[in-house]
C-alpha atoms as a PDB file:
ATOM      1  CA  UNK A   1     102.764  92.088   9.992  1.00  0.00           C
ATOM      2  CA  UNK A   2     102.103  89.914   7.308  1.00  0.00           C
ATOM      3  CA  UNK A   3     100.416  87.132   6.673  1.00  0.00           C
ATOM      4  CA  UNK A   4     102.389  84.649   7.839  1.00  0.00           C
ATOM      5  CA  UNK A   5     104.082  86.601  10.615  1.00  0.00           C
ATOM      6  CA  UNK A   6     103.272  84.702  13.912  1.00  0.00           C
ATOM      7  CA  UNK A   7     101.250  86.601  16.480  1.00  0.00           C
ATOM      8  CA  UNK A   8     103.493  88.659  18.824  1.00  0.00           C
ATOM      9  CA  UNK A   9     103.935  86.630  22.054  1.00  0.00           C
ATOM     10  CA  UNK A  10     102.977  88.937  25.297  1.00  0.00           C
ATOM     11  CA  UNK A  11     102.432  88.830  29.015  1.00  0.00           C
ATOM     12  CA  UNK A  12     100.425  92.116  29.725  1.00  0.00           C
ATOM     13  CA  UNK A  13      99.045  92.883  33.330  1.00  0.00           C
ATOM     14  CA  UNK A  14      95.889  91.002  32.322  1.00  0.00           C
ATOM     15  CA  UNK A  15      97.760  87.871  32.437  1.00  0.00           C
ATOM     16  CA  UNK A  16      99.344  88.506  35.500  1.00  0.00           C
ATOM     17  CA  UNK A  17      98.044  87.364  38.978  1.00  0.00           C
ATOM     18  CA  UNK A  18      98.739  90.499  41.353  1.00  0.00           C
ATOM     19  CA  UNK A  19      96.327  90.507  44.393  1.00  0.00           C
ATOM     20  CA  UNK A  20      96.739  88.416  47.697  1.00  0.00           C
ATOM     21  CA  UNK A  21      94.100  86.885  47.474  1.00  0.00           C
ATOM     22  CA  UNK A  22      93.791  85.826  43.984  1.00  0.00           C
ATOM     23  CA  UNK A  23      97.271  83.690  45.261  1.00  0.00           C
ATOM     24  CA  UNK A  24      95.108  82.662  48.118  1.00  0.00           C
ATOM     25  CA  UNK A  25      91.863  81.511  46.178  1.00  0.00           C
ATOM     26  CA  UNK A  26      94.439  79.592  43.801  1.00  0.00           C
ATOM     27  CA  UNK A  27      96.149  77.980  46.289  1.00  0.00           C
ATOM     28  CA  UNK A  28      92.978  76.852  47.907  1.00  0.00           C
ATOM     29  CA  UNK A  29      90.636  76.072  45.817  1.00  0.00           C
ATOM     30  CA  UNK A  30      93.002  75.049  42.593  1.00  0.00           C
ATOM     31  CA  UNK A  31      94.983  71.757  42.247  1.00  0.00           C
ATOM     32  CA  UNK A  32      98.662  71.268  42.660  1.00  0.00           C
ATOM     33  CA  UNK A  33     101.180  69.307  40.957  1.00  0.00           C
ATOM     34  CA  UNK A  34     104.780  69.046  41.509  1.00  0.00           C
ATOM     35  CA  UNK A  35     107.698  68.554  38.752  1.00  0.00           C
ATOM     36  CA  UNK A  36     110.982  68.962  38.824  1.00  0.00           C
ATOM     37  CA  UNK A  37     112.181  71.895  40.291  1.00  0.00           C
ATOM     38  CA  UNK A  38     108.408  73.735  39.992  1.00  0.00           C
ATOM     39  CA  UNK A  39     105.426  73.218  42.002  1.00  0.00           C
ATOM     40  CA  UNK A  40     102.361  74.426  39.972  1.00  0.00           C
ATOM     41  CA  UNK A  41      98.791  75.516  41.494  1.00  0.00           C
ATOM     42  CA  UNK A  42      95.745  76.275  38.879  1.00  0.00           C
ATOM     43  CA  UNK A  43      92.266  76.946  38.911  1.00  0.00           C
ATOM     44  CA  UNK A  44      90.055  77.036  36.071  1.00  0.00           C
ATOM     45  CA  UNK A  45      88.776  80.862  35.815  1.00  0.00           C
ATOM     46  CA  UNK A  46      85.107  81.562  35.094  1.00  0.00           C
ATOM     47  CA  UNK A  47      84.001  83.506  32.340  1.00  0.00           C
ATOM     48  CA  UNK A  48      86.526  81.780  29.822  1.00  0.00           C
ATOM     49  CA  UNK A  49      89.259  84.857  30.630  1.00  0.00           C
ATOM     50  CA  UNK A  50      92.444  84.622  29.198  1.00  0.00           C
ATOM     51  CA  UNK A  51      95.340  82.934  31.125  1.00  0.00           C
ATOM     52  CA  UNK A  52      96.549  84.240  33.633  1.00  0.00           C
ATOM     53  CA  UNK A  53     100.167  83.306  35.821  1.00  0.00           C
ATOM     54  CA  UNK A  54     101.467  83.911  39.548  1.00  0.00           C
ATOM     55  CA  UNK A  55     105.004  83.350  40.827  1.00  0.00           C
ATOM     56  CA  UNK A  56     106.384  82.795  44.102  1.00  0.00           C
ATOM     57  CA  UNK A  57     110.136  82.464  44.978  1.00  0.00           C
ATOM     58  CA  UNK A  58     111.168  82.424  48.081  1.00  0.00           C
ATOM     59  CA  UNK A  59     114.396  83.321  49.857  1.00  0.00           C
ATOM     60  CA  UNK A  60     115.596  80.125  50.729  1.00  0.00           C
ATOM     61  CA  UNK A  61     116.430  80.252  46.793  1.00  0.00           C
ATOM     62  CA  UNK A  62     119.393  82.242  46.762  1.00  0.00           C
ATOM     63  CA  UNK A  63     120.041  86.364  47.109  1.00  0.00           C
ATOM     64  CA  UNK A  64     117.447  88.846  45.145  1.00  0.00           C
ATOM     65  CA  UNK A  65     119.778  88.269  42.011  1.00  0.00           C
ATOM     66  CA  UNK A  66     119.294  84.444  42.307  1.00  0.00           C
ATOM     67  CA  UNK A  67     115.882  85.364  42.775  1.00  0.00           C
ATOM     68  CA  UNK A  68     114.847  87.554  39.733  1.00  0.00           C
ATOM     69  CA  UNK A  69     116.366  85.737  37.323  1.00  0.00           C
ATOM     70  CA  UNK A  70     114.102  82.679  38.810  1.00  0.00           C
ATOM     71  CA  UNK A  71     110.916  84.776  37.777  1.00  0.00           C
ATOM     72  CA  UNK A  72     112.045  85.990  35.064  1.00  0.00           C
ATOM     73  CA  UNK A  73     112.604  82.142  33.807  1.00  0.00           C
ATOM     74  CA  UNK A  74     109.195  81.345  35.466  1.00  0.00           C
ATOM     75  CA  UNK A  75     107.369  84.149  33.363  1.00  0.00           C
ATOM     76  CA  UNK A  76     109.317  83.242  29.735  1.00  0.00           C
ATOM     77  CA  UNK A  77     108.078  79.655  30.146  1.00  0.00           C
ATOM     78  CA  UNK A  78     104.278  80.884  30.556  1.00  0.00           C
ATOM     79  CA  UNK A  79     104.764  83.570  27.647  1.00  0.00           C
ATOM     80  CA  UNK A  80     106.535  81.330  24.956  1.00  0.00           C
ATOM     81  CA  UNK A  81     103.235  78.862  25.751  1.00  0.00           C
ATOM     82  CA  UNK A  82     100.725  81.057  27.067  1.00  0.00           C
ATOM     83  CA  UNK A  83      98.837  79.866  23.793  1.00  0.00           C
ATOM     84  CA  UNK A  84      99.186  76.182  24.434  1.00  0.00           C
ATOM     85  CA  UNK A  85      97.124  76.516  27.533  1.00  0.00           C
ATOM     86  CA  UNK A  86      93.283  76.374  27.732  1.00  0.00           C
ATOM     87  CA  UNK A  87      92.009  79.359  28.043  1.00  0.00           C
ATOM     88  CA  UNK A  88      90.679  80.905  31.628  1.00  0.00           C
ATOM     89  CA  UNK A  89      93.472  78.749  33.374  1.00  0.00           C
ATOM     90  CA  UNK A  90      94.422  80.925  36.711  1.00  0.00           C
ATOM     91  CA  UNK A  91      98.462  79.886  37.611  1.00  0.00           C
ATOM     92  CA  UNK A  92     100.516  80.061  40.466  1.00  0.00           C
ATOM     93  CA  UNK A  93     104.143  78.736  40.056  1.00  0.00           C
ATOM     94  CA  UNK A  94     106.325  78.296  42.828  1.00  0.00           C
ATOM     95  CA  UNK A  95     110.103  77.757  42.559  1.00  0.00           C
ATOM     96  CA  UNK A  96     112.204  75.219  44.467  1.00  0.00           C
ATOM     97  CA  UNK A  97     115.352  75.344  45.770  1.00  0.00           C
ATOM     98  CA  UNK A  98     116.421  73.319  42.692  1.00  0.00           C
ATOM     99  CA  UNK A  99     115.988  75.832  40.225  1.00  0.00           C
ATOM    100  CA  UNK A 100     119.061  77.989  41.285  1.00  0.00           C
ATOM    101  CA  UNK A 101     121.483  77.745  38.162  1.00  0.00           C
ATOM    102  CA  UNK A 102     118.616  75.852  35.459  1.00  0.00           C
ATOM    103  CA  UNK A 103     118.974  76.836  32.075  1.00  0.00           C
ATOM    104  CA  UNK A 104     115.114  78.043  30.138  1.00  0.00           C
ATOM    105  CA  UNK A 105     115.419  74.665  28.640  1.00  0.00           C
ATOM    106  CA  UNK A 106     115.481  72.766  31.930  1.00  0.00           C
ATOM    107  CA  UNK A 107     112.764  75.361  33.540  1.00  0.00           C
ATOM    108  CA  UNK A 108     110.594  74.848  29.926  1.00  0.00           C
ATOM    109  CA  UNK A 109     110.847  71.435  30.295  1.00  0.00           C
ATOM    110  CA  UNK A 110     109.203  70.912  33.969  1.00  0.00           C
ATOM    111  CA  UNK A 111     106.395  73.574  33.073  1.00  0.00           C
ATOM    112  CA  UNK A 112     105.630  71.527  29.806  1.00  0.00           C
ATOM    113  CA  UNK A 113     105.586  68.278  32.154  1.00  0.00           C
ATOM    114  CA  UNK A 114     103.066  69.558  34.424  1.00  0.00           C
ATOM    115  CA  UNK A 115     100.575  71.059  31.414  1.00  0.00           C
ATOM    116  CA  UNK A 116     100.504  67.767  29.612  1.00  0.00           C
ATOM    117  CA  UNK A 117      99.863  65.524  32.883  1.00  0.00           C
ATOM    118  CA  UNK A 118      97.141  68.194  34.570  1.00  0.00           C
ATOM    119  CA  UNK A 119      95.553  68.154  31.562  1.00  0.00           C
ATOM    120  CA  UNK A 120      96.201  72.057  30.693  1.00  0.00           C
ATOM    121  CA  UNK A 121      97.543  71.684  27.403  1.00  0.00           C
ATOM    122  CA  UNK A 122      95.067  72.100  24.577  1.00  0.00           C
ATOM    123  CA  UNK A 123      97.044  69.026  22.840  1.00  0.00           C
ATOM    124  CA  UNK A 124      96.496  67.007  26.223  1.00  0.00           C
END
């Protein structure tokens, strides 16, 4: 890459949330805020980790098609702005019935509105 090649964008498994009770903990102990068609739960991580993002859709969205594509938009909002966040930011999003047929652009737009008014943005 060269010099003024941007970083490659990625979402690893170390920023993914994968245990039960790493949801749980979130969900819990974390703050909530909803926009749109997301509802967004965070905790601030200790250490000063990396970022790190959870996703829950539930049935009452539509068929497992419906359903995938839903986390699939969920997870391309966190990675295009993964490095907007501050770090050690643990991130459970959970899709509403609302986000059947959104576009990124609609999906990018709700996830942006909830960084910038809980504060998670670094330009907040």
């Amino acid at each position: 890459m060269g010099a003024d090649t941007p970083a490659r964008l990625r979402f690893g498994r170390a920023a993914r949330v994968k245990e039960g009770r790493d949801f749980s903990r979130i969900r819990q102990e974390g703050q909530r805020m909803v926009s749109g068609c997301l509802i967004a739960n965070w905790r601030l991580s200790r250490g000063g980790t990396g970022s790190r993002l959870g996703v829950i859709t539930s049935g009452r969205i539509g068929n497992a098609v419906v359903r995938s594509r839903t986390r699939r938009l969920l997870r391309e909002a966190f990675r295009l702005h993964q490095n907007d966040l501050r770090a050690g930011v643990d991130l459970v999003l959970i899709a509403r019935n609302s986000i059947a047929g959104k576009r990124l652009a609609d999906v990018e737009k709700d996830f942006l509105t909830i960084l910038r008014k809980a504060g998670l943005s670094k330009q907040a």
